[in-house]
N, C-alpha and C. Protein backbone atom coordinates (compact mmCIF):
# COMPACT_ATOMS: atom_id res chain seq x y z
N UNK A 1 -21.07 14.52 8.18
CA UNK A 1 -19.63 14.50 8.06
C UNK A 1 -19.08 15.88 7.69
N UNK A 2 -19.92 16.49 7.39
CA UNK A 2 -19.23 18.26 6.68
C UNK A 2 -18.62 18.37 5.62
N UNK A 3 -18.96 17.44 4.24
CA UNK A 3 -17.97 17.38 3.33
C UNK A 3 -18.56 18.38 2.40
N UNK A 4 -17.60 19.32 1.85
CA UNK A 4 -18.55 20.31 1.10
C UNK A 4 -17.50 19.80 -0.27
N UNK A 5 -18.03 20.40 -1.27
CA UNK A 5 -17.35 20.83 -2.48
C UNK A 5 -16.02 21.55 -2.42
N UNK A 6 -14.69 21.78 -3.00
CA UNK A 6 -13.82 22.22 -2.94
C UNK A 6 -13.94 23.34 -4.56
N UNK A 7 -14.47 24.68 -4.22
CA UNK A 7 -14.37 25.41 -5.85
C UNK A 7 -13.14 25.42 -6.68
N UNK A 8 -11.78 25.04 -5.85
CA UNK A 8 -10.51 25.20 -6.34
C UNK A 8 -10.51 23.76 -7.27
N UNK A 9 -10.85 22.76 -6.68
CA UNK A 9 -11.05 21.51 -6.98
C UNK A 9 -11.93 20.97 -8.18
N UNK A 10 -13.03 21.54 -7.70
CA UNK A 10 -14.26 21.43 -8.63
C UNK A 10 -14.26 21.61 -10.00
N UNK A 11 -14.29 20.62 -11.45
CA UNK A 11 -14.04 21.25 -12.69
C UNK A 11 -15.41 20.99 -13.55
N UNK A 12 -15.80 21.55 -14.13
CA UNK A 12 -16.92 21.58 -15.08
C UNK A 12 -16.55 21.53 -16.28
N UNK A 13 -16.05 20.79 -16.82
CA UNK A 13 -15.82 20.67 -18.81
C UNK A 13 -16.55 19.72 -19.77
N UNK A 14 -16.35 20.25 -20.65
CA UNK A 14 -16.41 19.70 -22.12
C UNK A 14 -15.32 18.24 -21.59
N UNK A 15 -15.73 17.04 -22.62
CA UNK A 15 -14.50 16.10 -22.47
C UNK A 15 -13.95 16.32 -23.55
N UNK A 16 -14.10 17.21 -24.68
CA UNK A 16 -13.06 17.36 -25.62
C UNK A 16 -11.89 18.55 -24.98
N UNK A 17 -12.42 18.89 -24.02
CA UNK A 17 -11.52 19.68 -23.35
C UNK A 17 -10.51 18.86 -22.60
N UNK A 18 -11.25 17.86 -21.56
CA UNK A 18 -10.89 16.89 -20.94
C UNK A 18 -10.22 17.47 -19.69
N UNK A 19 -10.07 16.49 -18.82
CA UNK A 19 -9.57 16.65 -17.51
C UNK A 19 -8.30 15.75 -16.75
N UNK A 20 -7.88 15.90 -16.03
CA UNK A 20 -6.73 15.71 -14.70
C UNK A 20 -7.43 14.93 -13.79
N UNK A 21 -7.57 13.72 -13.56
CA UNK A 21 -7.63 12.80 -12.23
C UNK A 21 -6.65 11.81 -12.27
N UNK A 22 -6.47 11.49 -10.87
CA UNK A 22 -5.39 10.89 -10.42
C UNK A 22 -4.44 10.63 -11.23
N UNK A 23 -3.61 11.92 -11.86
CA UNK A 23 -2.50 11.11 -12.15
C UNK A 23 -3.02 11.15 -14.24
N UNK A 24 -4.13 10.93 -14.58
CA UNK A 24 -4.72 10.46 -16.24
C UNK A 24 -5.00 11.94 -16.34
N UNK A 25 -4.87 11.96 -18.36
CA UNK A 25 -5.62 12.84 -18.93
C UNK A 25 -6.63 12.12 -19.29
N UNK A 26 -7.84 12.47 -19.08
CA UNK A 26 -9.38 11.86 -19.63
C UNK A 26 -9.48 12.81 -21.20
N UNK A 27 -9.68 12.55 -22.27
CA UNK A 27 -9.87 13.32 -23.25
C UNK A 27 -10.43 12.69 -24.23
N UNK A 28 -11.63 13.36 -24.78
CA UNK A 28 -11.91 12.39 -26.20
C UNK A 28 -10.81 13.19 -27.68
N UNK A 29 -10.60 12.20 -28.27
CA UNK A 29 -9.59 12.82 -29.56
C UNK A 29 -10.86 12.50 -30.88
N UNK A 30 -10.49 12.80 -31.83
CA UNK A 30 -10.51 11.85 -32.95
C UNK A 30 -10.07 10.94 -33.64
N UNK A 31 -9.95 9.57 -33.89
CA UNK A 31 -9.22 8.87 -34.16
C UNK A 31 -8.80 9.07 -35.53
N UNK A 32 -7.23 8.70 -35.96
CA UNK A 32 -6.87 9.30 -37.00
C UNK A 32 -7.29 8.52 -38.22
N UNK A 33 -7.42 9.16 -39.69
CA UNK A 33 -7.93 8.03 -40.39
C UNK A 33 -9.76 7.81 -40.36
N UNK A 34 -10.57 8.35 -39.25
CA UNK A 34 -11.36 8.12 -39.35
C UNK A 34 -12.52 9.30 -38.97
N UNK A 35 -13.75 9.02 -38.98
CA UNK A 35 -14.47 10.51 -38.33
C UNK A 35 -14.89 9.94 -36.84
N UNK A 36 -14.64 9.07 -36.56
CA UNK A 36 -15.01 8.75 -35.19
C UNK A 36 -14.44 9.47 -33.43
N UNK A 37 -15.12 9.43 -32.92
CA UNK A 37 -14.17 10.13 -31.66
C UNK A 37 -14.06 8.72 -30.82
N UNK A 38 -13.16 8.77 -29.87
CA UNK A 38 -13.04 8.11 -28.85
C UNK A 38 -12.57 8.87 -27.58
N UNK A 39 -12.78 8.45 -26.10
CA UNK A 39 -12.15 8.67 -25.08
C UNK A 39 -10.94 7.93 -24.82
N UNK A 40 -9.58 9.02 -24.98
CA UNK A 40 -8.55 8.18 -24.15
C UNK A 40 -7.77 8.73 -23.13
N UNK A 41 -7.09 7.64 -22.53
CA UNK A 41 -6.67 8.29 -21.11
C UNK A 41 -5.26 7.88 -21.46
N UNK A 42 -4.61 8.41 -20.81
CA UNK A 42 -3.05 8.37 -21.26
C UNK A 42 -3.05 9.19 -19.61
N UNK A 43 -1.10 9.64 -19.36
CA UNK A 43 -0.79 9.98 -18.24
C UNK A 43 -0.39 11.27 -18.45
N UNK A 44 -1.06 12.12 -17.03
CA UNK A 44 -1.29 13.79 -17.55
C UNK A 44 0.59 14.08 -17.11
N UNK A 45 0.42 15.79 -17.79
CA UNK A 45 1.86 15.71 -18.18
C UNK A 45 2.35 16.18 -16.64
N UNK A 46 1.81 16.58 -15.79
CA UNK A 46 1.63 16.99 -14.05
C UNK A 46 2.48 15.69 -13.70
N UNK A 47 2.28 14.11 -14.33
CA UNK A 47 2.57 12.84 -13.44
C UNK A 47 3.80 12.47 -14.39
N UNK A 48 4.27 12.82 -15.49
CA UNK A 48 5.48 12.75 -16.17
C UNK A 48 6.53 14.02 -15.82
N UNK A 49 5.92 15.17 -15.52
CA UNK A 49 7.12 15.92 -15.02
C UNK A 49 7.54 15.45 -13.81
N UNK A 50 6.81 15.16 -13.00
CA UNK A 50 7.15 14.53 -11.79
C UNK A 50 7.89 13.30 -11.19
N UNK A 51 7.72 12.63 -12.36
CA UNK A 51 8.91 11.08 -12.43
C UNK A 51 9.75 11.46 -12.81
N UNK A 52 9.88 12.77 -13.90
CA UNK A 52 11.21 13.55 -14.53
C UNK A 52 11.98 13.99 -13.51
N UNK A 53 11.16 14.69 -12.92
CA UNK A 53 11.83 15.24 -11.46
C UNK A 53 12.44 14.61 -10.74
N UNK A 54 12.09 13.36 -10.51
CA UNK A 54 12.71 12.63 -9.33
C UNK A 54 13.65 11.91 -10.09
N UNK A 55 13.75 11.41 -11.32
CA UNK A 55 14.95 10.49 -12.31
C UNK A 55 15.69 12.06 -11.90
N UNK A 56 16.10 13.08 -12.58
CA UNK A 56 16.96 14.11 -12.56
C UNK A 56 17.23 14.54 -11.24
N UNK A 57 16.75 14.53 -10.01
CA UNK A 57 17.39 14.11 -8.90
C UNK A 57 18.07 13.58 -8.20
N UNK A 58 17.70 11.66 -8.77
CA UNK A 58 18.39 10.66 -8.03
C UNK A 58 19.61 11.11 -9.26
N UNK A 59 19.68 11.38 -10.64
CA UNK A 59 21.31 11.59 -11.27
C UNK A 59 22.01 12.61 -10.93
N UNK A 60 21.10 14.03 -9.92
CA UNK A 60 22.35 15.20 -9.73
C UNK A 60 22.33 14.59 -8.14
N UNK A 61 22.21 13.53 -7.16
CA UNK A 61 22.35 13.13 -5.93
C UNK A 61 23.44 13.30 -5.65
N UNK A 62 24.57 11.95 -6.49
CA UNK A 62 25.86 11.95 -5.60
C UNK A 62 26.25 11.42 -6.75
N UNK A 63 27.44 11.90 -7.12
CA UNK A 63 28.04 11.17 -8.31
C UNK A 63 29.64 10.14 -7.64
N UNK A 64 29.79 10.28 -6.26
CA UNK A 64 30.35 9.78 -5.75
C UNK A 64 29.68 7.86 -5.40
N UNK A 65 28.68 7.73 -5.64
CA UNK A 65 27.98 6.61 -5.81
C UNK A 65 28.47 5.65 -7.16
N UNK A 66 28.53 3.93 -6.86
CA UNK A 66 28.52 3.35 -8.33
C UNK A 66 27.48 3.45 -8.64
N UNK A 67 27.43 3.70 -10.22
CA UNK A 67 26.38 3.36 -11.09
C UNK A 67 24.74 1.89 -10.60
N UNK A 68 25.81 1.11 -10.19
CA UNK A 68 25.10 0.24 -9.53
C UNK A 68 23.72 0.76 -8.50
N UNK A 69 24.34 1.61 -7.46
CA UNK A 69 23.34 1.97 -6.64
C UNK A 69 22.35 2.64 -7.45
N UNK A 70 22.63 3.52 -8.43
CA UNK A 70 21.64 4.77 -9.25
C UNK A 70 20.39 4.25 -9.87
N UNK A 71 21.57 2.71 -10.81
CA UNK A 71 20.48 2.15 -10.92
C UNK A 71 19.16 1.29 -10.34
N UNK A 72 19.37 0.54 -9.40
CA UNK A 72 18.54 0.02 -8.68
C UNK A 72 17.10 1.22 -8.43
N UNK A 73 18.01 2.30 -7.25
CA UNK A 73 16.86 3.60 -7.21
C UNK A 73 16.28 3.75 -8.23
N UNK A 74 17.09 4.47 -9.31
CA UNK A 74 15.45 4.72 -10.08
C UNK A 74 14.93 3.75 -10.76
N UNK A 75 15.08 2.22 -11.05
CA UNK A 75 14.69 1.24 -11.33
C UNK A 75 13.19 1.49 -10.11
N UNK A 76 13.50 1.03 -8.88
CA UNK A 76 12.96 1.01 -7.99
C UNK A 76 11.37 1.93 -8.80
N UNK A 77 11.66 3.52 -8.85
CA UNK A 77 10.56 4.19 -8.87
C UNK A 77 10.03 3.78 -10.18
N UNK A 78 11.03 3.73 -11.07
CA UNK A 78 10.32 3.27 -12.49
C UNK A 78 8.82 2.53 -12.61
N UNK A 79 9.69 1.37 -11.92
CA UNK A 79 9.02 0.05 -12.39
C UNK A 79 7.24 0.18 -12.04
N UNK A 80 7.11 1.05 -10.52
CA UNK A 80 5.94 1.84 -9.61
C UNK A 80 5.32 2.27 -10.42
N UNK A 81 5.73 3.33 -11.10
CA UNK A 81 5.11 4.48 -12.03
C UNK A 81 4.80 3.83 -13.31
N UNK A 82 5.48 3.11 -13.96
CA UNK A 82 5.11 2.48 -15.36
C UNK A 82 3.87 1.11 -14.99
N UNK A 83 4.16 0.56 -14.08
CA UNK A 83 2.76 -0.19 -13.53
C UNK A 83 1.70 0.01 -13.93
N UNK A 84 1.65 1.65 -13.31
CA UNK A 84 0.56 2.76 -12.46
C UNK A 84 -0.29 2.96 -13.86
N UNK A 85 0.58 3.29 -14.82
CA UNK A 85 0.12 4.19 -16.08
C UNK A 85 0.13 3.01 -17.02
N UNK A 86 0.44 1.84 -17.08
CA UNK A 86 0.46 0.60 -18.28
C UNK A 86 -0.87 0.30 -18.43
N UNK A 87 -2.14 0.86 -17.67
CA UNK A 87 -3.73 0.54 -18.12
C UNK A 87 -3.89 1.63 -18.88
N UNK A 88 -3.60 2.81 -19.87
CA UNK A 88 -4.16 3.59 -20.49
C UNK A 88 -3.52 3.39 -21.96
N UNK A 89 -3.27 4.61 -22.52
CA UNK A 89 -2.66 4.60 -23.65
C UNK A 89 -1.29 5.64 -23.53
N UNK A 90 -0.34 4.46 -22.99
CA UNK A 90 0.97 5.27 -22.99
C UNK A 90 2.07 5.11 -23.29
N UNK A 91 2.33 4.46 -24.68
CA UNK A 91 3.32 3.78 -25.34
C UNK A 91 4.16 5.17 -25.78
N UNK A 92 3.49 6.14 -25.83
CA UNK A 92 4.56 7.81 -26.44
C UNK A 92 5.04 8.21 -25.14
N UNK A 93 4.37 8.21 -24.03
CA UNK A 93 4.62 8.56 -22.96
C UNK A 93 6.23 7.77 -21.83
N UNK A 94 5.57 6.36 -22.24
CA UNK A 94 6.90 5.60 -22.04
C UNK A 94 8.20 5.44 -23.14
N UNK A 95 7.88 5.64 -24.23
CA UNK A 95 8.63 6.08 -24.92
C UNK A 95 9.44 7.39 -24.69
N UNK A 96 9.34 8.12 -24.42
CA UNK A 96 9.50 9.85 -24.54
C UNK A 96 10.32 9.53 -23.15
N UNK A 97 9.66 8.63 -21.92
CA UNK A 97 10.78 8.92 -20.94
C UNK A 97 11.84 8.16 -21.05
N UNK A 98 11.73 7.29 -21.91
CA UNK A 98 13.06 6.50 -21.53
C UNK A 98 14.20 7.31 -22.93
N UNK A 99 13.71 8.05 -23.26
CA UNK A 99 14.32 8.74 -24.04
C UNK A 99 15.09 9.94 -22.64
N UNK A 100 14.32 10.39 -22.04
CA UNK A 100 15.06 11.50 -20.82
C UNK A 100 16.15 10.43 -20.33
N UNK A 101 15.47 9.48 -19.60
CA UNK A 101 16.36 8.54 -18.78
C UNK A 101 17.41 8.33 -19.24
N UNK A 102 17.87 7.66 -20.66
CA UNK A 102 19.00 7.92 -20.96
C UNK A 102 20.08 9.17 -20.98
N UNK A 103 19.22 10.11 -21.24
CA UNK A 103 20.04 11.12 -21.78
C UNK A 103 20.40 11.73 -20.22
N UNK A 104 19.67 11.32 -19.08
CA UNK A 104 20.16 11.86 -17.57
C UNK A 104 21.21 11.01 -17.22
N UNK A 105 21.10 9.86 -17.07
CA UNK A 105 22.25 8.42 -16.50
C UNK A 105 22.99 8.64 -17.36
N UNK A 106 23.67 9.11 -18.70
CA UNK A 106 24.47 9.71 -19.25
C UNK A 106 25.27 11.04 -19.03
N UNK A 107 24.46 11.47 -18.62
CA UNK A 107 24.99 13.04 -18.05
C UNK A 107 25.94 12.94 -16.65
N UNK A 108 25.05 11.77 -16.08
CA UNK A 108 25.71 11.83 -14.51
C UNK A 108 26.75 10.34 -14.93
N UNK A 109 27.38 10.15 -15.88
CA UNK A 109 28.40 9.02 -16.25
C UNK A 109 29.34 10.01 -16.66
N UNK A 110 29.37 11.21 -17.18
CA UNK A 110 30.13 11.88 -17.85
C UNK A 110 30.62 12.73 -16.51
N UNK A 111 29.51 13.43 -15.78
CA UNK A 111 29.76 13.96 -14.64
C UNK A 111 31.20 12.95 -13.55
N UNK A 112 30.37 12.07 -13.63
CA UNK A 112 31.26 11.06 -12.94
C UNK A 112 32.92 10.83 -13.24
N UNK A 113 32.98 10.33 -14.49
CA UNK A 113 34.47 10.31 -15.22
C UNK A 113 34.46 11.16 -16.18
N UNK A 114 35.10 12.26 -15.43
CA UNK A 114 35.21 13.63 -16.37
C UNK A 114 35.98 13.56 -17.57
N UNK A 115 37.03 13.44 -17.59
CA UNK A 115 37.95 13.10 -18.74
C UNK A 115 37.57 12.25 -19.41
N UNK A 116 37.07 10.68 -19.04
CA UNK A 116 37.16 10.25 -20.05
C UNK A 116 36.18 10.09 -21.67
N UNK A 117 36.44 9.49 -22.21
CA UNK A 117 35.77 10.29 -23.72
C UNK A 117 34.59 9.06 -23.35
N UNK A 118 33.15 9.12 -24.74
CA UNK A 118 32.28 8.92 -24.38
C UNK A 118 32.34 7.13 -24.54
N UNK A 119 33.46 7.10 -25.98
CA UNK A 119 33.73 5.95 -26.45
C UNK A 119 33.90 4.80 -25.55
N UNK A 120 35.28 5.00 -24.33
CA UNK A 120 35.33 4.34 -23.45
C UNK A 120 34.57 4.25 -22.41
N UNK A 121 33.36 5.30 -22.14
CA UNK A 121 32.38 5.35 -21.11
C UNK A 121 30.88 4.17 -21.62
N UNK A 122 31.45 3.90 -23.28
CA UNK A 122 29.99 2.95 -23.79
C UNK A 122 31.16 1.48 -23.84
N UNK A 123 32.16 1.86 -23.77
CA UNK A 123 32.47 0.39 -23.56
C UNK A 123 32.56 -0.49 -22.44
N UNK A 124 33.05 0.85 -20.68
CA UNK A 124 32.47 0.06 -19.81
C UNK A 124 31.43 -0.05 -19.58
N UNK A 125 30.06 0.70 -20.11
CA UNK A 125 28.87 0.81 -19.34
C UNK A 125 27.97 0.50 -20.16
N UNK A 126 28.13 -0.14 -21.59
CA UNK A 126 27.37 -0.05 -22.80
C UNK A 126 26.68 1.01 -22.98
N UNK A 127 25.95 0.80 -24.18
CA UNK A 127 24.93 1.89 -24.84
C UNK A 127 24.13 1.77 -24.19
N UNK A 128 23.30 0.93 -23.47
CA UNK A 128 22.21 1.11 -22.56
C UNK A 128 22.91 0.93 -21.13
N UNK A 129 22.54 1.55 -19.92
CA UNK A 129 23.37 1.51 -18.96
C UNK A 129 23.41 0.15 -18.40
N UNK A 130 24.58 -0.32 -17.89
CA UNK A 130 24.45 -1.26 -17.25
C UNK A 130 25.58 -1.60 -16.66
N UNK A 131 25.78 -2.00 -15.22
CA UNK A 131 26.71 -2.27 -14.25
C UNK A 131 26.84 -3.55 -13.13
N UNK A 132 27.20 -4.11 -13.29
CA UNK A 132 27.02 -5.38 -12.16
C UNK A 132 25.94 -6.39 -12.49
N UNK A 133 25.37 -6.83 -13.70
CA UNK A 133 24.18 -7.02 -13.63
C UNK A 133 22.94 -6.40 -13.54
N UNK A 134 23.10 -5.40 -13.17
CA UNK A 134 21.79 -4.36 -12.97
C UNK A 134 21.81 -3.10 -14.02
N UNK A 135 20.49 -3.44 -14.82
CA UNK A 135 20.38 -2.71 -16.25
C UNK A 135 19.84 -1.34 -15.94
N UNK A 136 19.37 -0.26 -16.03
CA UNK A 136 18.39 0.13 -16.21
C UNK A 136 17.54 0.09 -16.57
N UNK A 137 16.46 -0.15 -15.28
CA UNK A 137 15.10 -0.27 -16.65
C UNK A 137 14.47 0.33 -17.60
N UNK A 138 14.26 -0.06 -19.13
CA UNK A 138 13.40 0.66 -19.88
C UNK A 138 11.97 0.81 -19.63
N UNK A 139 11.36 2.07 -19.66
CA UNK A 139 9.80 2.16 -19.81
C UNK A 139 9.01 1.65 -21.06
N UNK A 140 9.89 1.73 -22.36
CA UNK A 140 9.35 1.55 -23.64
C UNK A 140 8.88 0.03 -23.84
N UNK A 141 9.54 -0.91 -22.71
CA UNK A 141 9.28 -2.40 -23.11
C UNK A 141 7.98 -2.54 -22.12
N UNK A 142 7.45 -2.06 -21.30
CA UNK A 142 6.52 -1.83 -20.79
C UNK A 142 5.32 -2.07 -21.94
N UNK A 143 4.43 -3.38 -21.89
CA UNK A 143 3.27 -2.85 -23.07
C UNK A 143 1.90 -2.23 -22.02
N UNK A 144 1.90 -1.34 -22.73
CA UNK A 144 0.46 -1.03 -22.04
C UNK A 144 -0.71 -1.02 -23.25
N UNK A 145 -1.56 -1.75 -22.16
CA UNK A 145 -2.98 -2.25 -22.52
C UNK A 145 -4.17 -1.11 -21.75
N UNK A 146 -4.84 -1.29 -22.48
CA UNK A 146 -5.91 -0.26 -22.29
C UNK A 146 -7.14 -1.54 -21.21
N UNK A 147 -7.59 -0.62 -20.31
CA UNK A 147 -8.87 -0.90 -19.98
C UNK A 147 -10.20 -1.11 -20.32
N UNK A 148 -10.62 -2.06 -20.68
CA UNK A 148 -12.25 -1.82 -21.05
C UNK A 148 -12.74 -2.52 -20.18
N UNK A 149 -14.03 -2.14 -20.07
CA UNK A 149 -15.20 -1.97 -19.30
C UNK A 149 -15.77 -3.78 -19.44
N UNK A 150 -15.83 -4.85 -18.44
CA UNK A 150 -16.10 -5.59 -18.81
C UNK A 150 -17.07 -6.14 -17.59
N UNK A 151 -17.55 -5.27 -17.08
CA UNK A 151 -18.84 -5.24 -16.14
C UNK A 151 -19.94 -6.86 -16.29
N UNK A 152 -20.25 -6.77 -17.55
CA UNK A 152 -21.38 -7.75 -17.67
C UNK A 152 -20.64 -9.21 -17.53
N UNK A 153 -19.61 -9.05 -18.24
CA UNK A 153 -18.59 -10.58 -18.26
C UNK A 153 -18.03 -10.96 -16.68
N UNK A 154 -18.18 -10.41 -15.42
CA UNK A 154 -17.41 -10.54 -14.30
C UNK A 154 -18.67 -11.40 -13.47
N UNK A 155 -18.29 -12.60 -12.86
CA UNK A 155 -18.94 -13.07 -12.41
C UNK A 155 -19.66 -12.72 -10.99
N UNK A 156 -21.18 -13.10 -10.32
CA UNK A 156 -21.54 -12.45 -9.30
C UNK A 156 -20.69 -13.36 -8.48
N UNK A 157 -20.24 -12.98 -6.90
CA UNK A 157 -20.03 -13.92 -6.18
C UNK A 157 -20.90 -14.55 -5.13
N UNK A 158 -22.12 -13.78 -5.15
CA UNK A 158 -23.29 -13.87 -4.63
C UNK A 158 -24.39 -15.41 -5.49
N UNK A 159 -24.25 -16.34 -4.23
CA UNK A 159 -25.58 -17.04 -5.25
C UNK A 159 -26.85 -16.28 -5.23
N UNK A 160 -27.34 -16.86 -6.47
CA UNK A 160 -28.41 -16.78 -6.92
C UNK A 160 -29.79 -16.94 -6.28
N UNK A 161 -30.76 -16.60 -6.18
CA UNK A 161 -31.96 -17.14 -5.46
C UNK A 161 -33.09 -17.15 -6.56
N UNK A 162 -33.20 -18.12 -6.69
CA UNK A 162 -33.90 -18.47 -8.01
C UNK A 162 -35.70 -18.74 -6.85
């Protein structure tokens, strides 16, 4: 097939250094409180600037749009991406964005109705956005659960030949 190694690609580390695949940081920490280490994976910051990117896009798009449409879109990518990353450890991570998210769908509400003050912009749109029925989704209610390894517990689907 001709598949060689890629040197650009190729990484050799320490895992206390840790690494970048698809999307995860692989890293062992120390757990706090204790002398123990563990490996955890959480979502590298390469795959959070990048949902940043695209939330701060779909809000500098068109401010000629209702709120309605904005939300759906980035609902839409949200919901994808918080899926993607809800098997590691990313409760700061989903936290931290829905902290941006607000503070962008705010920006482009103010953009939108220039004049008016913020007071009457939380009374039509509440404190968390919302228009027509359609909320924005939060990442923070997202629970993410971690993966473990449960190899021996998974049943064969193969019978047996005793």
């Amino acid at each position: 097939m001709g598949l060689r190694l890629s040197p650009e690609k190729t990484l050799i580390t320490h895992i206390d250094g840790g690494l970048d695949f698809l999307g995860w940081r692989i890293q062992r920490h120390r757990k706090r409180g204790t002398g123990k280490s563990y490996v955890y994976v959480y979502p590298a910051k390469k795959a959070l600037a990048a949902i940043m990117a695209k939330a701060k896009a779909f809000c500098r798009q068109n401010i000629n749009l209702p709120l309605k449409v904005l939300l759906i879109q980035l609902n839409r990518v949200l919901r994808g991406w918080t899926a993607y990353f809800k098997y590691g450890c990313s409760n700061a991570t989903f936290s931290y964005l829905r902290s941006y998210l607000w503070k962008q769908v705010v920006r482009w509400q103010e953009r939108k109705h220039r004049r008016t003050p913020w007071k009457e912009l939380r009374r039509r749109y509440g404190i968390w956005p919302t228009d027509g029925g359609v909320e924005l989704f939060d990442p923070a209610r997202v629970s993410a659960r971690r993966y473990y390894y449960r190899g021996t517990k998974i049943a064969s689907p193969w019978p047996s030949t005793v």
